[in-house]
Protein backbone atom coordinates (compact mmCIF):
# COMPACT_ATOMS: atom_id res chain seq x y z
CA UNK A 1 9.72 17.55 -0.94
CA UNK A 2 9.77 17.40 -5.44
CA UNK A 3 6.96 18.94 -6.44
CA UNK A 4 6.43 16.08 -8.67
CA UNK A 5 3.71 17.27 -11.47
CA UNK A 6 6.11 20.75 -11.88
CA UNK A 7 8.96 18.35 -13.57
CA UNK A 8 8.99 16.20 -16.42
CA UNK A 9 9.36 12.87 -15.72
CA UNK A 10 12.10 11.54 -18.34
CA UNK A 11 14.69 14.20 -17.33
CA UNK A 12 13.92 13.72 -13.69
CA UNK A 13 14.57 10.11 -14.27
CA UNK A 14 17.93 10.55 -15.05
CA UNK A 15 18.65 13.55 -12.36
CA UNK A 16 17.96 11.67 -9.49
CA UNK A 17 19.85 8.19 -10.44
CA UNK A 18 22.77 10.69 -11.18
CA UNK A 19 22.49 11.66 -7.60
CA UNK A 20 22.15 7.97 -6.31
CA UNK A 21 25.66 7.10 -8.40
CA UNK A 22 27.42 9.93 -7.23
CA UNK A 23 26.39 9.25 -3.97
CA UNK A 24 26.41 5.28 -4.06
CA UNK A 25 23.02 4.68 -2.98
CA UNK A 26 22.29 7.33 -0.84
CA UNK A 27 19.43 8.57 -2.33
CA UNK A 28 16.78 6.69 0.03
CA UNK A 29 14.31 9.49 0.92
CA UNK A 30 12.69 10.53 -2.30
CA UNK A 31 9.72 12.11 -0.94
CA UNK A 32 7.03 13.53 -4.01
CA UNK A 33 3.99 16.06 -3.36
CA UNK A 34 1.77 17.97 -5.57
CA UNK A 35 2.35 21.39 -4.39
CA UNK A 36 -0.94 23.39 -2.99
CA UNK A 37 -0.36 26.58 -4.86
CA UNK A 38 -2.09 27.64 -8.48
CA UNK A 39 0.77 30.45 -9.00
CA UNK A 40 2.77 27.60 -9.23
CA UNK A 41 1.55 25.08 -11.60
CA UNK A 42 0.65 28.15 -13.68
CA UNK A 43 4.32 29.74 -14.01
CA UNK A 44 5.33 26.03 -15.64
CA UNK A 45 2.38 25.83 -17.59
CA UNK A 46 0.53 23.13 -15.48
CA UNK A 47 -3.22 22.39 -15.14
CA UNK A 48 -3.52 23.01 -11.34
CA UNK A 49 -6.87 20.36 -11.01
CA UNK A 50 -4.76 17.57 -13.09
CA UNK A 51 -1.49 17.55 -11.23
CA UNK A 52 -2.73 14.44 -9.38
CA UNK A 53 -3.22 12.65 -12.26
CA UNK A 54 -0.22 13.72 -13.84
CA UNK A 55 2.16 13.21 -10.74
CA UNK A 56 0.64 9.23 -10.66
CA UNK A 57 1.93 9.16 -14.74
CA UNK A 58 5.24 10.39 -13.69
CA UNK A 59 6.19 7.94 -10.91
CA UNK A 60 5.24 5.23 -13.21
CA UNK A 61 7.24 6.38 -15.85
CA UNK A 62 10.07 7.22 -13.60
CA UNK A 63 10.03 3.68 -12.31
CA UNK A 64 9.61 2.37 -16.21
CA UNK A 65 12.52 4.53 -17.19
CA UNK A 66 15.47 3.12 -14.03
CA UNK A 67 13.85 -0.63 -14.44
CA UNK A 68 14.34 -0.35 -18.68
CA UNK A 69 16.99 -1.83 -20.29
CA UNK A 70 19.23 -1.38 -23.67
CA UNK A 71 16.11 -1.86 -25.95
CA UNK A 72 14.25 0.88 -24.66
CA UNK A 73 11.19 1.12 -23.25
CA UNK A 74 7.76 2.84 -24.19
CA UNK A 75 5.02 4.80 -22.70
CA UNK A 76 1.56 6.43 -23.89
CA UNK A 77 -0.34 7.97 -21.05
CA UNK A 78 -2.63 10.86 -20.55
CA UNK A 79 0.44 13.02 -19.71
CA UNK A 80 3.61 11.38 -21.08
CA UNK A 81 4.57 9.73 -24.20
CA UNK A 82 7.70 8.07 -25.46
CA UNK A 83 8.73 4.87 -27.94
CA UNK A 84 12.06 2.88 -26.96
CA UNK A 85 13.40 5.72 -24.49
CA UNK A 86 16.62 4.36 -23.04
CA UNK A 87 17.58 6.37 -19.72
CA UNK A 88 21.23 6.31 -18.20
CA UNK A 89 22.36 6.09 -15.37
CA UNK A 90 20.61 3.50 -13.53
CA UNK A 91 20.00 3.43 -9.86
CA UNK A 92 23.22 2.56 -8.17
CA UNK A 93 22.59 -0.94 -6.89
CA UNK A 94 18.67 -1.26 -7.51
CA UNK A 95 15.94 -1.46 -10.28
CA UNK A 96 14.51 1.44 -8.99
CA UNK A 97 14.22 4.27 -6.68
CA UNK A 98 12.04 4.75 -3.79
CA UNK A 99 9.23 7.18 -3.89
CA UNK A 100 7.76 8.10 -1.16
CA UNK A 101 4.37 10.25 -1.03
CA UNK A 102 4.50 13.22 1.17
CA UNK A 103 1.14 15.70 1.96
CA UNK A 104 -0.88 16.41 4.71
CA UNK A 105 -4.32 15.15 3.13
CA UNK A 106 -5.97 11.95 3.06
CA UNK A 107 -5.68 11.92 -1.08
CA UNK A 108 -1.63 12.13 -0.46
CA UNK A 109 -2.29 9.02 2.12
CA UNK A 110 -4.35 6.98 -0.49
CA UNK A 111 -1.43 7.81 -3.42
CA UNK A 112 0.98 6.39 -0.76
CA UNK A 113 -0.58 3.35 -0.84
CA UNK A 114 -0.80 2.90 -4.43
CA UNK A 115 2.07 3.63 -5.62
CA UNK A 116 4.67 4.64 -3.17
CA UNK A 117 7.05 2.69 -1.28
CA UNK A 118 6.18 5.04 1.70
CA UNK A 119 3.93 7.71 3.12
CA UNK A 120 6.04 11.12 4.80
CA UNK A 121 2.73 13.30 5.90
CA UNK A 122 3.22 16.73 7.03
CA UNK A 123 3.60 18.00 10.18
CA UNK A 124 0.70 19.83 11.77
CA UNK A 125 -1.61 16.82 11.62
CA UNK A 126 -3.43 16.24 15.04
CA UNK A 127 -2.96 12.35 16.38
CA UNK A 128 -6.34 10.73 15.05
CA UNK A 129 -5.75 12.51 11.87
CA UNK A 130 -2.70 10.67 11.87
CA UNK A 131 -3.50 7.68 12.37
CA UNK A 132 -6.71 7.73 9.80
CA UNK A 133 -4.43 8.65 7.17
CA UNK A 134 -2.05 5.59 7.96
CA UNK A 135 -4.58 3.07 8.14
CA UNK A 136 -5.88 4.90 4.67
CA UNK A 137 -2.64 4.10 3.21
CA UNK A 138 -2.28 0.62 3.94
CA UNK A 139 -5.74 -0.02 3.26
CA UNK A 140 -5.26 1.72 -0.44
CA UNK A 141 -2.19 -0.61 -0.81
CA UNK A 142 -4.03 -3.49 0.15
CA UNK A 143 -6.49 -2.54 -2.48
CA UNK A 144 -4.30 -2.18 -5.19
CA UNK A 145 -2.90 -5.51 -4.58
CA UNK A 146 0.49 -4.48 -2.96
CA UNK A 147 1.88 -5.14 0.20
CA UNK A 148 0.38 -2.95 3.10
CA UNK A 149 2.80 -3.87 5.57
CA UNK A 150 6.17 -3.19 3.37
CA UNK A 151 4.95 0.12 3.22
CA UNK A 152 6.95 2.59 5.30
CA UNK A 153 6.57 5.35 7.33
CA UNK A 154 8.39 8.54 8.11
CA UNK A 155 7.58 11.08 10.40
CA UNK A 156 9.69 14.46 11.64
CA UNK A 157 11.15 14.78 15.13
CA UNK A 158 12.71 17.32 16.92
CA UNK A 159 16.63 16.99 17.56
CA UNK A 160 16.18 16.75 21.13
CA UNK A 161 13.69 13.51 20.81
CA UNK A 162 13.83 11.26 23.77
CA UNK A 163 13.98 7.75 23.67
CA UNK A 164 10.36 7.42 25.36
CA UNK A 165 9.16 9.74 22.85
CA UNK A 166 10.65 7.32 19.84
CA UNK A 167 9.64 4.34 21.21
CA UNK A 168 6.00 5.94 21.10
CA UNK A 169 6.95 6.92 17.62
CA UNK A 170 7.96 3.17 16.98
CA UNK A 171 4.63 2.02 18.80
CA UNK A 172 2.37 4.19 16.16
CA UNK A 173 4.47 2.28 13.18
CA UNK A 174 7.37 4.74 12.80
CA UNK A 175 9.48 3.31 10.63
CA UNK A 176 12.15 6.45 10.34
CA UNK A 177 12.32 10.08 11.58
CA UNK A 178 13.72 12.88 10.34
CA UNK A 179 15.64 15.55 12.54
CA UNK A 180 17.41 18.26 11.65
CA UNK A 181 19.41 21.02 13.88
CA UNK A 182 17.97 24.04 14.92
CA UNK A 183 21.33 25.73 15.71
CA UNK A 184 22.48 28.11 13.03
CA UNK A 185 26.02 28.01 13.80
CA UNK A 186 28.33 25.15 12.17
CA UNK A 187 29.61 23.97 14.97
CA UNK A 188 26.45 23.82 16.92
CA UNK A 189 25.08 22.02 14.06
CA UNK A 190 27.70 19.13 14.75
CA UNK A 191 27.42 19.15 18.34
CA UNK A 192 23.40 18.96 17.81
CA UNK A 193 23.54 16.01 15.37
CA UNK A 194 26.56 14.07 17.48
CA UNK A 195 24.57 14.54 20.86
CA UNK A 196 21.30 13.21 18.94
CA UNK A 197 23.29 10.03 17.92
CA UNK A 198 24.82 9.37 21.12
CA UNK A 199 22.10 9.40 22.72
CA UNK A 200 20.27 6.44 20.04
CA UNK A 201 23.37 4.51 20.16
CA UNK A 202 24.05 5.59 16.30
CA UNK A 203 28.06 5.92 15.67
């Protein structure tokens, strides 16, 4: 997860379409938080109670900055100001990124909806926690005039998920989960990963 409000936004912008180009589109899973610890925001000279705020400035201007063209664009916000910025690269075959919101708290759900193009909450929630959240989410999109349903939603599974266990997943609106390997060893790692995808029917 980017600890959004700990970067600025303008030379993020052009970090992260870099790594879309170089990897020709790849970059799919941006998932932003705020970060939960004062040490943190303090050691880059952040106001710890306005790193909401600020992280909401910085997606817009992140989207402002990949969707401008040639002539620039301009921002004056709370946080962030600029007159006829141009930012290169661009996003390898889109406008934009997505951004999805990650967090375990109902405020990450509710940003979600606003502005992201997907909700990633953490893991420890318990099941109705989870599913308050998501309906949160969609109902803050809803709100904000966007699209509730296009909204997506990732979740982390284990490597050795089951098919009955995904298809609950898919039944609670999982749109995409998130393994990784728990083996430490290279090859193990491999073995892990091509057993996982055997078993979903992925290569």
């Amino acid at each position: 997860m980017l600890l959004l409000p700990y970067h600025h936004p303008v030379t993020l912008a052009k970090r992260l379409a870099t790594v879309d180009v170089l990897s020709k589109g790849r970059m799919r899973l941006l998932t932003v938080g705020l970060g939960a610890l004062p040490g943190e925001a303090s050691a880059v000279r952040v106001d710890f109670d306005s790193r909401g705020r600020r992280a909401d400035e910085a997606i817009d201007v992140l989207r402002l900055l990949w969707a401008g063209g040639e002539a620039g664009v301009s921002f004056h916000g709370e946080f962030f100001a600029f007159d006829n910025l141009v930012s290169f690269p661009k996003p390898y075959q889109a406008r934009s990124l997505p951004i999805h919101v990650g967090g375990s708290s109902r405020a990450a759900a509710r940003r979600a909806g606003r502005r992201g193009d997907g909700y990633f909450p953490g893991g420890l929630l318990l099941p109705d926690e989870r599913a308050i959240q998501l309906r949160l989410a969609r109902r803050a999109a809803a709100e904000a005039g966007r699209d509730p349903d296009a909204l997506e939603y990732t979740r982390m599974g284990s490597i050795e998920l089951t098919q009955e266990r995904a298809e609950q997943l898919a039944a609670e609106g999982v749109d995409r989960i998130v393994v990784g390997s728990t083996a430490t060893d290279p090859a193990e790692q491999r073995d892990q990963m091509f057993a996982f995808a055997d078993r979903f029917r992925l290569r």
